[in-house]
Each structure stands twice: as C-alpha cells, then as structure tokens.
PDB file of N, CA and C in Angstrom:
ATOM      1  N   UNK A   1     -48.783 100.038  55.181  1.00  0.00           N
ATOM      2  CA  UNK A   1     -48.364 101.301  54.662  1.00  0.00           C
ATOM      3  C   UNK A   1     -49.327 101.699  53.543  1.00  0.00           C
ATOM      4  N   UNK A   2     -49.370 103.530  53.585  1.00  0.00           N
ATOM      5  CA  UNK A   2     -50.940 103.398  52.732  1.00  0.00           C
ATOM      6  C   UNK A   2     -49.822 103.348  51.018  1.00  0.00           C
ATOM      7  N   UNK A   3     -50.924 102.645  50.141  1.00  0.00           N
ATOM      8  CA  UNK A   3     -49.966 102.677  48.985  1.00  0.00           C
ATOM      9  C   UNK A   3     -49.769 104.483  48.612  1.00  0.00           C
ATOM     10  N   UNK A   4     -48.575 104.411  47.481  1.00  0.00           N
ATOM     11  CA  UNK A   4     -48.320 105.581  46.736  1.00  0.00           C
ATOM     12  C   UNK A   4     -48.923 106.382  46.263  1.00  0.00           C
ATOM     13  N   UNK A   5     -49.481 107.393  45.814  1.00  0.00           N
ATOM     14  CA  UNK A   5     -50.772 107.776  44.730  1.00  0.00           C
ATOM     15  C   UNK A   5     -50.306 107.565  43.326  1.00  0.00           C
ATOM     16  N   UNK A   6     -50.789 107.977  42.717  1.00  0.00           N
ATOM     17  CA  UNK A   6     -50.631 108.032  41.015  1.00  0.00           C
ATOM     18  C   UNK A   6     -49.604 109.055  41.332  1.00  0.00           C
ATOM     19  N   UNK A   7     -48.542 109.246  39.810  1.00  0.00           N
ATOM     20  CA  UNK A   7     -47.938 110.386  39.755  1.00  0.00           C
ATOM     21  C   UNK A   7     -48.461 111.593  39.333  1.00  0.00           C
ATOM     22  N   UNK A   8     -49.810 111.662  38.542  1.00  0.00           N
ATOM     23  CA  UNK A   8     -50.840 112.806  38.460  1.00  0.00           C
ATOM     24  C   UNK A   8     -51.141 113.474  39.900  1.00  0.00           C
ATOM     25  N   UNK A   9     -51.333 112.340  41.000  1.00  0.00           N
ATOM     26  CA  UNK A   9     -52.093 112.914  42.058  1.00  0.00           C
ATOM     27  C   UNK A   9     -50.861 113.306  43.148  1.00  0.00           C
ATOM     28  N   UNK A  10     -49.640 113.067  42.714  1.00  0.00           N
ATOM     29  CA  UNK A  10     -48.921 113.647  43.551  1.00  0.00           C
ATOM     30  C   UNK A  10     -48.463 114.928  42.812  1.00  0.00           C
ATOM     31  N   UNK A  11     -48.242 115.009  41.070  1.00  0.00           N
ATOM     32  CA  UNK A  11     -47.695 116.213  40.848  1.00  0.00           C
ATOM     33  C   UNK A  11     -48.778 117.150  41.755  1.00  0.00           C
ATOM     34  N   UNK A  12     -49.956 116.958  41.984  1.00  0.00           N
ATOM     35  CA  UNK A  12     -50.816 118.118  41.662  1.00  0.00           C
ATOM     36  C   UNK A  12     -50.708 118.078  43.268  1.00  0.00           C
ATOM     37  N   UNK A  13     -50.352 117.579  44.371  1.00  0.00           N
ATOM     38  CA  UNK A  13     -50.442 117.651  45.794  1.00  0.00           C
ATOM     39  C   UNK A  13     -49.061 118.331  45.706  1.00  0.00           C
ATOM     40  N   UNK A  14     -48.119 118.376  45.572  1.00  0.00           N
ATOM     41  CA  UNK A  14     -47.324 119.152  45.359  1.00  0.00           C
ATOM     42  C   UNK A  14     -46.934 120.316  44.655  1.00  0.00           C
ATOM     43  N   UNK A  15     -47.928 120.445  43.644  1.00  0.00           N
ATOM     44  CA  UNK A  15     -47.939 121.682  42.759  1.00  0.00           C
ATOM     45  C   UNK A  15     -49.027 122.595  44.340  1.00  0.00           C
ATOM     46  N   UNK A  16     -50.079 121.931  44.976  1.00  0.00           N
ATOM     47  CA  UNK A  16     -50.423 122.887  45.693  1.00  0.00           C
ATOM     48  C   UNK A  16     -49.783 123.240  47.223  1.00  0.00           C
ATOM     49  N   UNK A  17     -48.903 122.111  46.904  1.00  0.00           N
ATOM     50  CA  UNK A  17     -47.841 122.835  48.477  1.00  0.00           C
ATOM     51  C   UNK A  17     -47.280 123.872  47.889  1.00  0.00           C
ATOM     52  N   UNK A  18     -46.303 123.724  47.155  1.00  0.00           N
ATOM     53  CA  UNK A  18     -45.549 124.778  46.393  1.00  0.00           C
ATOM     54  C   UNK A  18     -46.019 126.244  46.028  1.00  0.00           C
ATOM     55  N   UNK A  19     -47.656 126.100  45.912  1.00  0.00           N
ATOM     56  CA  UNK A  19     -48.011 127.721  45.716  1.00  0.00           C
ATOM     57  C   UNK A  19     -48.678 127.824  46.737  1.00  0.00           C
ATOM     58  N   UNK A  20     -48.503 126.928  48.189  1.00  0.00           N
ATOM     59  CA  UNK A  20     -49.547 127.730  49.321  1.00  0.00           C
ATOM     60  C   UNK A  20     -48.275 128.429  50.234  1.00  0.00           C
ATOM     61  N   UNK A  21     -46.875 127.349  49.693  1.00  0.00           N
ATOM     62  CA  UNK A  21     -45.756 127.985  50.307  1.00  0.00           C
ATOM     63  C   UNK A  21     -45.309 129.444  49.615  1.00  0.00           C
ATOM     64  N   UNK A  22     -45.885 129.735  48.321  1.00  0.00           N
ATOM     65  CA  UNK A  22     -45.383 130.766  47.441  1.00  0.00           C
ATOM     66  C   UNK A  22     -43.556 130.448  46.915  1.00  0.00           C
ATOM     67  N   UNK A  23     -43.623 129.266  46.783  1.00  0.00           N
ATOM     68  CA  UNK A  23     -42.667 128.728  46.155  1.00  0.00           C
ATOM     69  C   UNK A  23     -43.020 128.693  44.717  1.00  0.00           C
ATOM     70  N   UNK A  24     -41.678 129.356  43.498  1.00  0.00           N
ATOM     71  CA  UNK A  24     -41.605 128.597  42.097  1.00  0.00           C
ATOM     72  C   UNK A  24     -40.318 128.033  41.925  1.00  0.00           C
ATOM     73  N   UNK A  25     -41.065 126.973  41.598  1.00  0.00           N
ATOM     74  CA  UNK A  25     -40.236 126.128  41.258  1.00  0.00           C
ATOM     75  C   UNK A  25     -39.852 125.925  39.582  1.00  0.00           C
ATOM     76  N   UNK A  26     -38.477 125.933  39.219  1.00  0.00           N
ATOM     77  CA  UNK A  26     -38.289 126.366  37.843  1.00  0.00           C
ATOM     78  C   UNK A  26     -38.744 125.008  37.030  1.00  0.00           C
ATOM     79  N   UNK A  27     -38.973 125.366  35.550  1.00  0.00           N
ATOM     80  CA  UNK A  27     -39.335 124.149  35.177  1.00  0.00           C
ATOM     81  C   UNK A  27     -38.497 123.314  34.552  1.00  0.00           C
ATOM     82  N   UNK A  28     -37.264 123.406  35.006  1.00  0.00           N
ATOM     83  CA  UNK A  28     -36.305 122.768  34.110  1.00  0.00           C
ATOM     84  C   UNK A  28     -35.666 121.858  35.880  1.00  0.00           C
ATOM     85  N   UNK A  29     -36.463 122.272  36.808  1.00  0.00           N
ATOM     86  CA  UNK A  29     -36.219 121.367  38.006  1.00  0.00           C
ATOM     87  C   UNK A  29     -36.974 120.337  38.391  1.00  0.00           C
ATOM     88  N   UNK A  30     -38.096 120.829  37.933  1.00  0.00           N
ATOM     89  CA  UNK A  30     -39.701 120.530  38.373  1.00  0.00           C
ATOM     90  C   UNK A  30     -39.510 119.134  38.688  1.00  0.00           C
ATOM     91  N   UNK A  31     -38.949 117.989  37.127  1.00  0.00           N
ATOM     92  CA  UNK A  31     -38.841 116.852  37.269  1.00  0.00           C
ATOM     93  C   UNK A  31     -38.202 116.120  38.593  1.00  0.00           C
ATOM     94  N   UNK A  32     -36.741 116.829  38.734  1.00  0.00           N
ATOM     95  CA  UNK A  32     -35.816 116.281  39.428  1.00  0.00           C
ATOM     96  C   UNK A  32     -36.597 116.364  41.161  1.00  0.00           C
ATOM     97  N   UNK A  33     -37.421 117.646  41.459  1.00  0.00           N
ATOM     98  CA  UNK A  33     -37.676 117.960  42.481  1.00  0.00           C
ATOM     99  C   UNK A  33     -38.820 116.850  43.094  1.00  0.00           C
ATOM    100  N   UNK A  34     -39.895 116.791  41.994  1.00  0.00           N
ATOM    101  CA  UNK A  34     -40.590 116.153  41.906  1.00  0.00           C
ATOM    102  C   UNK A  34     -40.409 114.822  42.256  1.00  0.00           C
ATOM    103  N   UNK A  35     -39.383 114.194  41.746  1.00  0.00           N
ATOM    104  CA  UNK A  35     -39.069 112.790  42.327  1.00  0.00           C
ATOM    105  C   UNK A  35     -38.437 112.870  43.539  1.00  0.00           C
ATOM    106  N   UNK A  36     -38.250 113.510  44.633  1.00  0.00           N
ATOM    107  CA  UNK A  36     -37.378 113.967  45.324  1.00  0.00           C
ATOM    108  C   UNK A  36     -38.287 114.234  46.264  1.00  0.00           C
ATOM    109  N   UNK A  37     -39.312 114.829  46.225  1.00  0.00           N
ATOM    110  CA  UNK A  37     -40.586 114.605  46.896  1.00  0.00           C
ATOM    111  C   UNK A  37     -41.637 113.789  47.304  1.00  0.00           C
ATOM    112  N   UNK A  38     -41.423 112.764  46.061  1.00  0.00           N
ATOM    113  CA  UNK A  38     -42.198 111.337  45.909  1.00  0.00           C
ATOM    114  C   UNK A  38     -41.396 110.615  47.454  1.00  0.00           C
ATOM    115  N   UNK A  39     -39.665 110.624  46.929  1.00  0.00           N
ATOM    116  CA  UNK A  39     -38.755 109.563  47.915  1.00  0.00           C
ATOM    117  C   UNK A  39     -39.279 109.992  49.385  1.00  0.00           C
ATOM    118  N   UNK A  40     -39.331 111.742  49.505  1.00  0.00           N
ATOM    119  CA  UNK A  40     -39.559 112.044  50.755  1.00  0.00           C
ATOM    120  C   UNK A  40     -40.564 111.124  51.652  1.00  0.00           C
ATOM    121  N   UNK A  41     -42.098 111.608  50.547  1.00  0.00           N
ATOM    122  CA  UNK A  41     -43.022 111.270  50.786  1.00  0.00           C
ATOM    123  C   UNK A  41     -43.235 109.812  51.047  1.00  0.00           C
ATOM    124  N   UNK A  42     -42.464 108.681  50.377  1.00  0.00           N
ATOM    125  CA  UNK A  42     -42.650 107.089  51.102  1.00  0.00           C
ATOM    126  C   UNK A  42     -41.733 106.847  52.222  1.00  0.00           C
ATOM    127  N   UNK A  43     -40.738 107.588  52.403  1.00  0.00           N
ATOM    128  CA  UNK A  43     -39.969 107.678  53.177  1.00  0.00           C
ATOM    129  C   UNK A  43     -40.409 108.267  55.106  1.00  0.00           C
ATOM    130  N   UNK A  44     -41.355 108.891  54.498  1.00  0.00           N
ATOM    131  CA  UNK A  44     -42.006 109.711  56.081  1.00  0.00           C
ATOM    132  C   UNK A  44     -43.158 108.400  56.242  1.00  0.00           C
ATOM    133  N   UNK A  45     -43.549 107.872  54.966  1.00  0.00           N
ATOM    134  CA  UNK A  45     -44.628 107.055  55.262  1.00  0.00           C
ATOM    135  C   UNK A  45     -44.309 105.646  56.375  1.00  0.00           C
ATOM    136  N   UNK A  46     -42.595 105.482  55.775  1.00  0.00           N
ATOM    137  CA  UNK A  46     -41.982 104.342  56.650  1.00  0.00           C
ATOM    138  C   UNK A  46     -41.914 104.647  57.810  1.00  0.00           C
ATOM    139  N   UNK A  47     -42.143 105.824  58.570  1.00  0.00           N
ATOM    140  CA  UNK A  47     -41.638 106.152  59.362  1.00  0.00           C
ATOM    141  C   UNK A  47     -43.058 106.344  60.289  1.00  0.00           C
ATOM    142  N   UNK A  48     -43.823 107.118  59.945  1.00  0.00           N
ATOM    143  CA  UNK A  48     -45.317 107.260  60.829  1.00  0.00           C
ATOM    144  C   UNK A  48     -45.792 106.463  61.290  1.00  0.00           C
ATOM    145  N   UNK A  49     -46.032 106.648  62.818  1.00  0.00           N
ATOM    146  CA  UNK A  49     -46.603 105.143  62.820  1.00  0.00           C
ATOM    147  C   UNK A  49     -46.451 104.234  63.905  1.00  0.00           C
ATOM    148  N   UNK A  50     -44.988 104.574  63.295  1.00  0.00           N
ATOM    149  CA  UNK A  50     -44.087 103.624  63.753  1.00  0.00           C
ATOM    150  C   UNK A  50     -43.341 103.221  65.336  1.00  0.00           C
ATOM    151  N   UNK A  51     -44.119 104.287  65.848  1.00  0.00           N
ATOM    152  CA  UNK A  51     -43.774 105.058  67.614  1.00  0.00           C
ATOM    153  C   UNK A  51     -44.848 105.432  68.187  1.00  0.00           C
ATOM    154  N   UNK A  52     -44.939 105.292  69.290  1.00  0.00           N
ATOM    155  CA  UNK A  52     -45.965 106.265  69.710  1.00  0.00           C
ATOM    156  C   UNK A  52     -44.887 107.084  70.277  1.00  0.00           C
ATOM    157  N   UNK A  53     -46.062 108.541  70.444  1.00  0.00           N
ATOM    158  CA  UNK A  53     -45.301 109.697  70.974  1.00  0.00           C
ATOM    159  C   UNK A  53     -44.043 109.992  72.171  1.00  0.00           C
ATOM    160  N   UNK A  54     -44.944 108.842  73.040  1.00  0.00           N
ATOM    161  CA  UNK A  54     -44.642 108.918  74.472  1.00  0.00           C
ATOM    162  C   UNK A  54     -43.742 107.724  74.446  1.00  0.00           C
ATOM    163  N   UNK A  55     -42.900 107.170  73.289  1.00  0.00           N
ATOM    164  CA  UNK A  55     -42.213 106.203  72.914  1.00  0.00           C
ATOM    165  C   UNK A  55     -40.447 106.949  72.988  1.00  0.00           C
ATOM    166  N   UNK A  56     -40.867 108.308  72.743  1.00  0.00           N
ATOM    167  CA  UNK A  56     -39.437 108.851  72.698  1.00  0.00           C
ATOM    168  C   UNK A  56     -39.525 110.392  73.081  1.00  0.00           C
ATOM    169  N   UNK A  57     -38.261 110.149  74.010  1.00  0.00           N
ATOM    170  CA  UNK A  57     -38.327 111.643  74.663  1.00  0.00           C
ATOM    171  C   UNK A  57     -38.345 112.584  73.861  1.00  0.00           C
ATOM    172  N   UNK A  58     -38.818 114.090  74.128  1.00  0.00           N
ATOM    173  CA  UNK A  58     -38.761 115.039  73.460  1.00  0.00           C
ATOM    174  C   UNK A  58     -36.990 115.696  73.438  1.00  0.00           C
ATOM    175  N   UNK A  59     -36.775 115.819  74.295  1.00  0.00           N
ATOM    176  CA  UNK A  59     -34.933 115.615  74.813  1.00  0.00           C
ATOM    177  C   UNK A  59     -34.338 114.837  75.497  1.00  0.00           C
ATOM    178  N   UNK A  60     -32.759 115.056  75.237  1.00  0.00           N
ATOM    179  CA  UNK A  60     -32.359 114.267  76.222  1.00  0.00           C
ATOM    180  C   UNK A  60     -30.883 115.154  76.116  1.00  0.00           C
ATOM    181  N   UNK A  61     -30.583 115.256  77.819  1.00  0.00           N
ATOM    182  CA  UNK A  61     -29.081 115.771  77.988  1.00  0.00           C
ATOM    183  C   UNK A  61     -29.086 115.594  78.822  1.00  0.00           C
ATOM    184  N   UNK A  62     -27.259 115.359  79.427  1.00  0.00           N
ATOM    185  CA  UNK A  62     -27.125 115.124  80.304  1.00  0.00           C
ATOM    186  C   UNK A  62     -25.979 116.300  81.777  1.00  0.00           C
ATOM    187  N   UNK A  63     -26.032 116.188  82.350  1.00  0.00           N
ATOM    188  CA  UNK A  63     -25.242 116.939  83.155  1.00  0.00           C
ATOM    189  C   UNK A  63     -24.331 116.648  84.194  1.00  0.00           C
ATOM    190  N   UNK A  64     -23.141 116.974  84.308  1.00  0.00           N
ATOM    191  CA  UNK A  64     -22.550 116.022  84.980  1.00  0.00           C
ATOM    192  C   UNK A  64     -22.552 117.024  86.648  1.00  0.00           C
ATOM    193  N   UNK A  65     -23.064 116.397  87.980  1.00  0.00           N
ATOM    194  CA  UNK A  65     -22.995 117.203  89.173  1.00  0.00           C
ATOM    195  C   UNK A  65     -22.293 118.004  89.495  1.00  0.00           C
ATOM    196  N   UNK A  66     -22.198 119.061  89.932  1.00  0.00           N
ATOM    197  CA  UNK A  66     -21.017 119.726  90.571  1.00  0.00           C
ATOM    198  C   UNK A  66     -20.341 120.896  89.589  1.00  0.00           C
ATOM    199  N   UNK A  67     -20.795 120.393  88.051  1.00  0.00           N
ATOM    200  CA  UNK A  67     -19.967 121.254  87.712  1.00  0.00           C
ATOM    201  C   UNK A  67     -21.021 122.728  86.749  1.00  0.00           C
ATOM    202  N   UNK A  68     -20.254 124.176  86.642  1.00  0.00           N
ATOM    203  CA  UNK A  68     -20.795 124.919  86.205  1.00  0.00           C
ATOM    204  C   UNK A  68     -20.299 125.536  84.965  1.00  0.00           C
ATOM    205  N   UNK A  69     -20.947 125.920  84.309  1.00  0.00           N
ATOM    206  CA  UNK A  69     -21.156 126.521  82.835  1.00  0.00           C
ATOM    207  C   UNK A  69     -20.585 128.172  82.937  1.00  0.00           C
ATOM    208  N   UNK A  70     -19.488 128.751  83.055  1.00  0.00           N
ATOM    209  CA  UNK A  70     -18.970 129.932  82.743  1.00  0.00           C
ATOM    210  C   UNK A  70     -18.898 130.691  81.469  1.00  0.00           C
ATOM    211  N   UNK A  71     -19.158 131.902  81.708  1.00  0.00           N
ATOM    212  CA  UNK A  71     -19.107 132.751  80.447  1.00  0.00           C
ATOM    213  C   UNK A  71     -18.251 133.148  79.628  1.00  0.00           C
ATOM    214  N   UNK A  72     -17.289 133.573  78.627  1.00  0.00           N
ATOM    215  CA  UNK A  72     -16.741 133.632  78.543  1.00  0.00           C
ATOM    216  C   UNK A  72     -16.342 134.703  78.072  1.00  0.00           C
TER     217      UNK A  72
END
C-alpha cells in the first residue's frame, strides 16, 4: 500500500480538488473535513488493487421465468 503523504501535501491535494470542483469549504469545517478526506483517502487505498476488473460483475439480477412486470 503506497504510504500516506504528509499532511501539507494532502491539505494542498485537496485544497485543489475543492476549487477545481468550485467547492468552499468553510473554515471553521476545513479541519473536520479535512480529516475525513485523509480516512477516505487510505480507505480507497485498501481497497485498489485489490480485484481485478473482470473479478466482479458489473451487475447482477435476477429473474424469475414466466413471470411479467405490469404497470400500474
């Protein structure tokens, strides 16, 4: 797993998501959001990777024969 960055190098990777999204974010949140983004961010990291694509269907449903879907 790649390590964490500094917390400098994530405020500022996130300060430039936030204004390419045209998001403000208030500054009395900034902190709370900020860590909240970090969790995201090791959290997707656990996760990449971790499958290949063709490891899991894009859907899945099922249907039972015979029977039909009416309008109502």
């Amino acid at each position: 797993m790649p390590a964490q960055p500094t917390p400098e190098t994530l405020a500022a990777e996130f300060d430039t998501l936030m204004a390419r999204a045209g998001v403000t974010v208030p500054p009395s949140r900034r902190a709370g959001i900020l860590a909240s983004y970090a969790d995201l961010r090791s959290q997707i990291a656990l996760l990449h990777g971790r499958y290949g694509f063709g490891d899991e269907p894009s859907n899945v449903f099922r249907l039972s024969p015979g029977t039909t879907l009416e309008a109502k």
